[in-house]
PDB file of N, CA and C in Angstrom:
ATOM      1  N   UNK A   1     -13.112  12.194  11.611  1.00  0.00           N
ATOM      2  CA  UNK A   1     -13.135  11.533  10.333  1.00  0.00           C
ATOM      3  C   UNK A   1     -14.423  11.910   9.594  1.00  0.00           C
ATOM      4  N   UNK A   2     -14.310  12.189   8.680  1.00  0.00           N
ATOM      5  CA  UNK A   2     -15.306  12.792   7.569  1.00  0.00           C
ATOM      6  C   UNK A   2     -16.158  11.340   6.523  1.00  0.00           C
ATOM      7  N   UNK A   3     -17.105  11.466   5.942  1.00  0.00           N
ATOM      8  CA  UNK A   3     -17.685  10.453   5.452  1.00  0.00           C
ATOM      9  C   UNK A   3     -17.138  11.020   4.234  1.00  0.00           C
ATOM     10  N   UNK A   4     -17.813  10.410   2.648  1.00  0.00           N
ATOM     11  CA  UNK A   4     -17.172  10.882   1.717  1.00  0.00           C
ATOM     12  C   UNK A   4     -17.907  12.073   1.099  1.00  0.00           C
ATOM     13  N   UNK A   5     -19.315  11.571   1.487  1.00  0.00           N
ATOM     14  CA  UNK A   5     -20.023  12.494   0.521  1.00  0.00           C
ATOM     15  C   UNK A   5     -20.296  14.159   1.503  1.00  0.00           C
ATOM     16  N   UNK A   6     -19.269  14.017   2.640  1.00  0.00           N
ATOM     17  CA  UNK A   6     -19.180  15.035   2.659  1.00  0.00           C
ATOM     18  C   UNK A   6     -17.863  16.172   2.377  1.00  0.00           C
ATOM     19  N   UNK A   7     -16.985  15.419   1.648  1.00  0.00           N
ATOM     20  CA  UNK A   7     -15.754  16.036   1.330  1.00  0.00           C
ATOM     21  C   UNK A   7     -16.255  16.440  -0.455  1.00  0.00           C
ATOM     22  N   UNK A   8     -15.387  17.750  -0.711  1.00  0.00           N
ATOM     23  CA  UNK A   8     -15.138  18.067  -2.205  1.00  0.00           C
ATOM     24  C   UNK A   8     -14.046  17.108  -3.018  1.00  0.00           C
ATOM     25  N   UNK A   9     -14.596  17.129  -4.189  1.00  0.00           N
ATOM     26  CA  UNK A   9     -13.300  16.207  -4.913  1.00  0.00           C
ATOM     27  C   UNK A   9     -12.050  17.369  -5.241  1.00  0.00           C
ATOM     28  N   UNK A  10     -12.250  18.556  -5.379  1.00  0.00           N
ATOM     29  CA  UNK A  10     -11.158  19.509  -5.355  1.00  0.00           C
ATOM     30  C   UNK A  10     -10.281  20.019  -4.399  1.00  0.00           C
ATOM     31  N   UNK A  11      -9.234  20.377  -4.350  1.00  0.00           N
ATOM     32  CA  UNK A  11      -8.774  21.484  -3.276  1.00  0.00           C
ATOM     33  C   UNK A  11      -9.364  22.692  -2.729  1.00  0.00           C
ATOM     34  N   UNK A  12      -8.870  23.443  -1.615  1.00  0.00           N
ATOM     35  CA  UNK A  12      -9.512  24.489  -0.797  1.00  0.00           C
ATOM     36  C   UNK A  12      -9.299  25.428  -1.672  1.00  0.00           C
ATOM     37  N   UNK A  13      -7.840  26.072  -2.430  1.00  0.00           N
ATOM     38  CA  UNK A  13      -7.950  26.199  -3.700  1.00  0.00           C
ATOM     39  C   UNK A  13      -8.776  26.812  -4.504  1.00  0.00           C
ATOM     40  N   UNK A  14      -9.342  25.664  -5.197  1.00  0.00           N
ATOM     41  CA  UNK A  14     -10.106  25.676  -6.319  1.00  0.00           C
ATOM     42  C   UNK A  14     -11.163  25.324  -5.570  1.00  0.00           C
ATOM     43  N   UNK A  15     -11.981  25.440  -3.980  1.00  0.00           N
ATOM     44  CA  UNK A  15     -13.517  25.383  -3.834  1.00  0.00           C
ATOM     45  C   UNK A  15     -13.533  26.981  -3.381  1.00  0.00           C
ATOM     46  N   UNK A  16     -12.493  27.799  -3.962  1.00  0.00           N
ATOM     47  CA  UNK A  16     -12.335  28.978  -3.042  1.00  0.00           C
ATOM     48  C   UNK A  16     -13.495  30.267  -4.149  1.00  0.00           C
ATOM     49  N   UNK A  17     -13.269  29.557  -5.475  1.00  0.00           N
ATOM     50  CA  UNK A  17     -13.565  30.197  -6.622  1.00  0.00           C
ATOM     51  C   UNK A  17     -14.357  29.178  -7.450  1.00  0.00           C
ATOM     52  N   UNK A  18     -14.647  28.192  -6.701  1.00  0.00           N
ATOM     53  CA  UNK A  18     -15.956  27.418  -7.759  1.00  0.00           C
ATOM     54  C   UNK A  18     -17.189  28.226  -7.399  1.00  0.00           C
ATOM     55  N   UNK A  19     -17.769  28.395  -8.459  1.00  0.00           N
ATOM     56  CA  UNK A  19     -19.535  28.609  -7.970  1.00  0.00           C
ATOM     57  C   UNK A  19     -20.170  27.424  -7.435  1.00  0.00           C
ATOM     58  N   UNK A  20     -19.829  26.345  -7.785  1.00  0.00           N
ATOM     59  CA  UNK A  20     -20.672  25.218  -6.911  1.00  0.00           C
ATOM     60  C   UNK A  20     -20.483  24.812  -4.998  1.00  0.00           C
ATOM     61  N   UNK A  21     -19.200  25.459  -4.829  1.00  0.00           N
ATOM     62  CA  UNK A  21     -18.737  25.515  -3.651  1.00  0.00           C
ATOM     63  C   UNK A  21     -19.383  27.016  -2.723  1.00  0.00           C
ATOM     64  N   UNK A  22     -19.205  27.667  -3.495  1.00  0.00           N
ATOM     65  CA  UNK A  22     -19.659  29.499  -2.951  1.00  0.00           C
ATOM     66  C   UNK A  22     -20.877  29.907  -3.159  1.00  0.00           C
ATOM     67  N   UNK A  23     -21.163  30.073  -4.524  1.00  0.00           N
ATOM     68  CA  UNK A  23     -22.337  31.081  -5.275  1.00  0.00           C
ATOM     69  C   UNK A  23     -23.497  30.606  -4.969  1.00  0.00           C
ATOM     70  N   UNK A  24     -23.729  28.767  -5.038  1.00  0.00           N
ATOM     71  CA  UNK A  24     -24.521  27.897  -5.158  1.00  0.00           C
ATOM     72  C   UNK A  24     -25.500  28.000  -4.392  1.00  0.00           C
ATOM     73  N   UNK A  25     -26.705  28.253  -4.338  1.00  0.00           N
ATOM     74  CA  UNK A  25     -27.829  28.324  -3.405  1.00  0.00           C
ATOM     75  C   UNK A  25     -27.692  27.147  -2.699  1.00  0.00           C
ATOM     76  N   UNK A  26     -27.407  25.931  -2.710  1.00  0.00           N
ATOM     77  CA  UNK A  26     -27.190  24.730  -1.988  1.00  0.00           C
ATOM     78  C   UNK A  26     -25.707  24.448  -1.578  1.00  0.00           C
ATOM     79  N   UNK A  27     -24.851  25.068  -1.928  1.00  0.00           N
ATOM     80  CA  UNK A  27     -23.635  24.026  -2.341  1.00  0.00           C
ATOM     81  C   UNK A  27     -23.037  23.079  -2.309  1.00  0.00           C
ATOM     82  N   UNK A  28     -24.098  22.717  -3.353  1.00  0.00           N
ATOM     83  CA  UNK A  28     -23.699  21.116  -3.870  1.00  0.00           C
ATOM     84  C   UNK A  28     -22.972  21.133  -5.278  1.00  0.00           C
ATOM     85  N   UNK A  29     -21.615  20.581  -5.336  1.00  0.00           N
ATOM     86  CA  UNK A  29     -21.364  20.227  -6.325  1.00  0.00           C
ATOM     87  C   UNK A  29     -21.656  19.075  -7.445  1.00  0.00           C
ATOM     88  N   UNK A  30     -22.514  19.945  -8.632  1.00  0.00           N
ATOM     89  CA  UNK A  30     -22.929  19.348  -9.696  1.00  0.00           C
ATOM     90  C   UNK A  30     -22.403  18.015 -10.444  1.00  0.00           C
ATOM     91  N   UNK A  31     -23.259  17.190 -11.087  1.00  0.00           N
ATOM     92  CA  UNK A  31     -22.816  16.160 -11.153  1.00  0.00           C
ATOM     93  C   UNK A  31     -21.630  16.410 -12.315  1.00  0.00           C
ATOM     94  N   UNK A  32     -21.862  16.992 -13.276  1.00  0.00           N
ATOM     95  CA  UNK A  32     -20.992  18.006 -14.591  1.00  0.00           C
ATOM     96  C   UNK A  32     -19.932  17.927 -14.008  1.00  0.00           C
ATOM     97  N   UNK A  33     -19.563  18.720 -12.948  1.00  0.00           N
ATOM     98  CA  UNK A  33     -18.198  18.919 -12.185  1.00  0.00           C
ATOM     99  C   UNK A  33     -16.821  17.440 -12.505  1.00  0.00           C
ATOM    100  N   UNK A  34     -15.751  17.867 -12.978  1.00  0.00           N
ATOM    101  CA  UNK A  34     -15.272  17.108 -13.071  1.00  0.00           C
ATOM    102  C   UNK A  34     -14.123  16.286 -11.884  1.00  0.00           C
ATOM    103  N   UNK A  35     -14.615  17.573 -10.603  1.00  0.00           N
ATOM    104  CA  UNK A  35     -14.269  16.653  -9.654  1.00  0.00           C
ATOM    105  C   UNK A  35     -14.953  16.232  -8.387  1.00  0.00           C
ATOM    106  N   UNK A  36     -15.943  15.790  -9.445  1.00  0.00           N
ATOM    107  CA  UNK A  36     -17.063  15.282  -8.304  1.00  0.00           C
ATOM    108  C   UNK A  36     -16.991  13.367  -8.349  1.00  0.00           C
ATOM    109  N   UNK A  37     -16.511  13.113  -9.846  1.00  0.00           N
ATOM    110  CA  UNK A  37     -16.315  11.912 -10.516  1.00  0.00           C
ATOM    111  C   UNK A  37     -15.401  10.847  -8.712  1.00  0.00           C
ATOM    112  N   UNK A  38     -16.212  10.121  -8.977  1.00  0.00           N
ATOM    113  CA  UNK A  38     -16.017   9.496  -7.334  1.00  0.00           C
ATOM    114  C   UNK A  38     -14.787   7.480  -8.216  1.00  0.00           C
ATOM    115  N   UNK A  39     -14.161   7.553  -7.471  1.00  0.00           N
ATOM    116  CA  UNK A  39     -13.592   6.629  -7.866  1.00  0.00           C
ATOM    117  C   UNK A  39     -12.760   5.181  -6.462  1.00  0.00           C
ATOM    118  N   UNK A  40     -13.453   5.814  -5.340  1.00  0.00           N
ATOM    119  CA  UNK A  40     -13.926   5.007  -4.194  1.00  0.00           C
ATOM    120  C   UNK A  40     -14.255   3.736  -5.055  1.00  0.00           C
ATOM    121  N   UNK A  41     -13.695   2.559  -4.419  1.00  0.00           N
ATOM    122  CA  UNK A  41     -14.190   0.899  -4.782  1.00  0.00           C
ATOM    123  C   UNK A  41     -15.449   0.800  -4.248  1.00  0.00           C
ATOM    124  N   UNK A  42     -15.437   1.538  -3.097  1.00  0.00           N
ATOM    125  CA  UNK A  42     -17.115   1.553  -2.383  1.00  0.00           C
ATOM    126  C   UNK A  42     -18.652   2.154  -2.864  1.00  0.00           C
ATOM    127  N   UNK A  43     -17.924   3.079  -4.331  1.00  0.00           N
ATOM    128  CA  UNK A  43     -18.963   3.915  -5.295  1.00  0.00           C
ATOM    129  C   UNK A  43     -19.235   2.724  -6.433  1.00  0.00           C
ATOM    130  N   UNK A  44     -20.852   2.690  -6.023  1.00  0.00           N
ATOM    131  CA  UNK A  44     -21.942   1.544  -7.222  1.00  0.00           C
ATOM    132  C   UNK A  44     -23.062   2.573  -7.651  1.00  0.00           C
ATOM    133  N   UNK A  45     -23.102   2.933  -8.449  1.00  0.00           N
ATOM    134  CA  UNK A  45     -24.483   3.830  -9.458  1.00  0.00           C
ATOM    135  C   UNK A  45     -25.453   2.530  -8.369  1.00  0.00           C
ATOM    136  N   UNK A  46     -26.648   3.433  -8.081  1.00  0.00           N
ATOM    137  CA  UNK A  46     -27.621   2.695  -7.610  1.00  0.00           C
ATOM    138  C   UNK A  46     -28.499   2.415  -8.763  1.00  0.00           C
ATOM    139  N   UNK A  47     -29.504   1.384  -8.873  1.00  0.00           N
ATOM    140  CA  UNK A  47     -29.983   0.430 -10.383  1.00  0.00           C
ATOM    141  C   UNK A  47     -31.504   0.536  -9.039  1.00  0.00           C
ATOM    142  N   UNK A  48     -31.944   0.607  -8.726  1.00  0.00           N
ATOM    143  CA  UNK A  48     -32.676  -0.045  -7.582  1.00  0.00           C
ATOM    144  C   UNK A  48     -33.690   1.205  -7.572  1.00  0.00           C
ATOM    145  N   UNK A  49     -35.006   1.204  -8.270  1.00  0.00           N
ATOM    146  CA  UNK A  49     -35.936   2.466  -8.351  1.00  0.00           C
ATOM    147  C   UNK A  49     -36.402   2.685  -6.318  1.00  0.00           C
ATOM    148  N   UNK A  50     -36.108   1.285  -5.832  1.00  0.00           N
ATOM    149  CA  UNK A  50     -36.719   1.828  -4.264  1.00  0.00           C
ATOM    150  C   UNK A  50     -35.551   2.184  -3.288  1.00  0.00           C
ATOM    151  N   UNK A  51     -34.025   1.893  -3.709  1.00  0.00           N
ATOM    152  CA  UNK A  51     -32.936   3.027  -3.188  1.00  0.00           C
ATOM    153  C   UNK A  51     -32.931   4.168  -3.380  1.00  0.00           C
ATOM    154  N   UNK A  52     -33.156   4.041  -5.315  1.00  0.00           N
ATOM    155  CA  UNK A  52     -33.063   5.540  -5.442  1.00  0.00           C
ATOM    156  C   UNK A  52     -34.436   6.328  -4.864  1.00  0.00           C
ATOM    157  N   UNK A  53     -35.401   6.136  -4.834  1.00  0.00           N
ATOM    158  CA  UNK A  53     -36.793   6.685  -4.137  1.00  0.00           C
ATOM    159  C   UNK A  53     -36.976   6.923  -2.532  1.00  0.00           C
ATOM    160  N   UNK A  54     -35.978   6.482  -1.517  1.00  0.00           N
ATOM    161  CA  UNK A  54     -36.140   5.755  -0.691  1.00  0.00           C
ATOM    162  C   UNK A  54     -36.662   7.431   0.479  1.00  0.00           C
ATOM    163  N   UNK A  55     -37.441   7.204   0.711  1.00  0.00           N
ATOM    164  CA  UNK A  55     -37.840   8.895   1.452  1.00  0.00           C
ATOM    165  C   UNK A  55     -36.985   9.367   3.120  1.00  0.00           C
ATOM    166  N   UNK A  56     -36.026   7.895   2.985  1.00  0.00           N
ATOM    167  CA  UNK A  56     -35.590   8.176   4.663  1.00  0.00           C
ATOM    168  C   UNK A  56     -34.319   8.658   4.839  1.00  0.00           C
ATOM    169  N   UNK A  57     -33.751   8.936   3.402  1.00  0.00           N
ATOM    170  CA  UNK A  57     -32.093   9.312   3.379  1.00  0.00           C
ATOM    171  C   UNK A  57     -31.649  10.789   3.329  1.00  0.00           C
ATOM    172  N   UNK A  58     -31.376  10.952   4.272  1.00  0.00           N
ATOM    173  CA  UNK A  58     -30.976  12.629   4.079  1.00  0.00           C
ATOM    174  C   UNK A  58     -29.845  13.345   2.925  1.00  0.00           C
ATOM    175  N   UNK A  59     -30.802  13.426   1.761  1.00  0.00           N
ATOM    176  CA  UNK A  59     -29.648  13.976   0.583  1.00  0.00           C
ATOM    177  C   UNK A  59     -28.940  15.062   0.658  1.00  0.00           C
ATOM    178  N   UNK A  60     -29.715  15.709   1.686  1.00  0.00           N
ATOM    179  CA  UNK A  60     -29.364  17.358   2.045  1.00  0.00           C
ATOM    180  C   UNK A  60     -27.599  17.112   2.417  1.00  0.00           C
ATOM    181  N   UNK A  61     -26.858  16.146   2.868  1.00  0.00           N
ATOM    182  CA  UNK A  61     -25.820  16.045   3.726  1.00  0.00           C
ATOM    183  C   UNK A  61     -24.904  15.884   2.962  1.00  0.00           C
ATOM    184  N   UNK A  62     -24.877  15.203   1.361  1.00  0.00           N
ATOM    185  CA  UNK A  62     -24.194  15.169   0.333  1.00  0.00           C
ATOM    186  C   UNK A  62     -23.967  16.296  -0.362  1.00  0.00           C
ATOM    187  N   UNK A  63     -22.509  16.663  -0.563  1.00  0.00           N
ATOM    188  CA  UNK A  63     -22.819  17.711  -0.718  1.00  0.00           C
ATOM    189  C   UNK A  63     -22.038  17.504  -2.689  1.00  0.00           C
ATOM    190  N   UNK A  64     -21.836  16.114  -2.740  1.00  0.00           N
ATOM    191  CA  UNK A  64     -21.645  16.242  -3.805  1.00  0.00           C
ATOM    192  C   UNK A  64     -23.024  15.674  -4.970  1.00  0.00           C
ATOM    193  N   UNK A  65     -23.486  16.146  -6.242  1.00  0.00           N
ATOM    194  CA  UNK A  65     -24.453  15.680  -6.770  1.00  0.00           C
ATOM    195  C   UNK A  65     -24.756  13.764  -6.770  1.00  0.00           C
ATOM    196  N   UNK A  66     -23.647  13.775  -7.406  1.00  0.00           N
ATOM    197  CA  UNK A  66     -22.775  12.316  -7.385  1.00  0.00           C
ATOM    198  C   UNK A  66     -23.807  11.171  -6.229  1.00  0.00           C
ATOM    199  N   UNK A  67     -23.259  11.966  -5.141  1.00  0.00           N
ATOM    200  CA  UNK A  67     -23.476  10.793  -3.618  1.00  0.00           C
ATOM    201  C   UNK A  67     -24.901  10.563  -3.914  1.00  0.00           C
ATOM    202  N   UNK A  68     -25.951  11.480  -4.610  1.00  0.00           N
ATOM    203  CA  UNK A  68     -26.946  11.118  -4.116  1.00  0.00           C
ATOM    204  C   UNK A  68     -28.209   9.593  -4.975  1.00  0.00           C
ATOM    205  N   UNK A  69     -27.057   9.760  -5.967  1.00  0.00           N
ATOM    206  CA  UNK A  69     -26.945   8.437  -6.749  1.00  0.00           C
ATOM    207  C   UNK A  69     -26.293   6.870  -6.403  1.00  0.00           C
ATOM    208  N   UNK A  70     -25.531   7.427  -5.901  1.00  0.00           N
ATOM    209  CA  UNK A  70     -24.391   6.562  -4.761  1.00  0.00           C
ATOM    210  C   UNK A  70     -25.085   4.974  -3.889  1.00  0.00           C
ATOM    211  N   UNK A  71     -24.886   3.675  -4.511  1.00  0.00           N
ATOM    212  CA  UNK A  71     -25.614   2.744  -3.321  1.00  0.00           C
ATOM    213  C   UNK A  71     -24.978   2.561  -2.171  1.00  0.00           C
ATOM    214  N   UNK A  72     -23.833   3.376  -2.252  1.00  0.00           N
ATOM    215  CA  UNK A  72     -23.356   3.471  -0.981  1.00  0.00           C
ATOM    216  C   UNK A  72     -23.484   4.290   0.134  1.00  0.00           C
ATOM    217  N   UNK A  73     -24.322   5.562  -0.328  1.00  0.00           N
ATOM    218  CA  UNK A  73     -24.355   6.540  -0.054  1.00  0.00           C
ATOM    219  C   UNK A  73     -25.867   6.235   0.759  1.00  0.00           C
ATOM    220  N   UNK A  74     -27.033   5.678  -0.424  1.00  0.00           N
ATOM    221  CA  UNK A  74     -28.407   5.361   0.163  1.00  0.00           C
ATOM    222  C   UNK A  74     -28.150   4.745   1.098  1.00  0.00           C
ATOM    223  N   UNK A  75     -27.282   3.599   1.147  1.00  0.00           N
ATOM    224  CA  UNK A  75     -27.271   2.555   2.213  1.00  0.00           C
ATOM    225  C   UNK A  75     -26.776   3.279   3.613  1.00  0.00           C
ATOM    226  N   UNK A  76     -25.907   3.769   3.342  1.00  0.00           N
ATOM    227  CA  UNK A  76     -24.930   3.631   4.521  1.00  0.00           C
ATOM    228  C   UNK A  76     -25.420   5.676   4.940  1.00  0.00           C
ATOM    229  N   UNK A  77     -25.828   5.927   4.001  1.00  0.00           N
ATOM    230  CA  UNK A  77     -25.910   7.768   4.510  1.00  0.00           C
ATOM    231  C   UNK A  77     -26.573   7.931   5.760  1.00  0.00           C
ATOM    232  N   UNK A  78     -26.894   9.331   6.359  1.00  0.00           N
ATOM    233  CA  UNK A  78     -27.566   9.320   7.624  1.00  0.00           C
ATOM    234  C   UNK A  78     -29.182   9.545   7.103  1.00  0.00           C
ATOM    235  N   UNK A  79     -29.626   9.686   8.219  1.00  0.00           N
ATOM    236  CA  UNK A  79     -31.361   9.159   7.818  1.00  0.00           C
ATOM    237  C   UNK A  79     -32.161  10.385   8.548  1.00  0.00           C
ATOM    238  N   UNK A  80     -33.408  10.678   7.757  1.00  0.00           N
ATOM    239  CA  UNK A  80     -34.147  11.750   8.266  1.00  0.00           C
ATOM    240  C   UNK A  80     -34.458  11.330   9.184  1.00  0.00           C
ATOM    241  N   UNK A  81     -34.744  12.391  10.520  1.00  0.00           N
ATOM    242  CA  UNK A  81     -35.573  12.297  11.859  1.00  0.00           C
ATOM    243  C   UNK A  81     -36.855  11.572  11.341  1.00  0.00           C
ATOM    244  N   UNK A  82     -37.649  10.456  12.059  1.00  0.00           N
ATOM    245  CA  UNK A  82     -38.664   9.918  11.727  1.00  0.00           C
ATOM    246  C   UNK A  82     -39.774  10.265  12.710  1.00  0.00           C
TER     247      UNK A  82
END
């Protein structure tokens, strides 16, 4: 079972020929992307300057722009080696 922010909002498809999926020095798909738009009941824009700041959340693992805004994502994501 996969978490969310590590799945694409597109098909294999269309991540076959995105640049955000392939070309991308990271590939992370951009927040622009229109299928990055997350519509999970569990997706809350984080409001919270010390979620969004928080130095222990591994953003690297999201691979969508989206998650890393995500209070679901801060909360519940995996956490840097300490």
């Amino acid at each position: 079972m996969s978490f969310c922010w590590e799945e694409r909002g597109c098909d294999e498809e269309m991540a076959s020929y995105c640049p955000h999926a392939y070309a991308s020095e990271d590939g992370v798909c951009v927040a622009e992307c229109n299928y990055t738009f997350c519509t999970r009941e569990q997706h809350v824009l984080a409001t919270s300057i010390d979620l969004l700041l928080d130095p222990t959340v591994d953003r690297a693992v999201a691979i969508k722009e989206n998650c890393r805004f995500c209070e679901f994502f801060l909360k519940n994501g995996p956490r840097l080696p300490q």
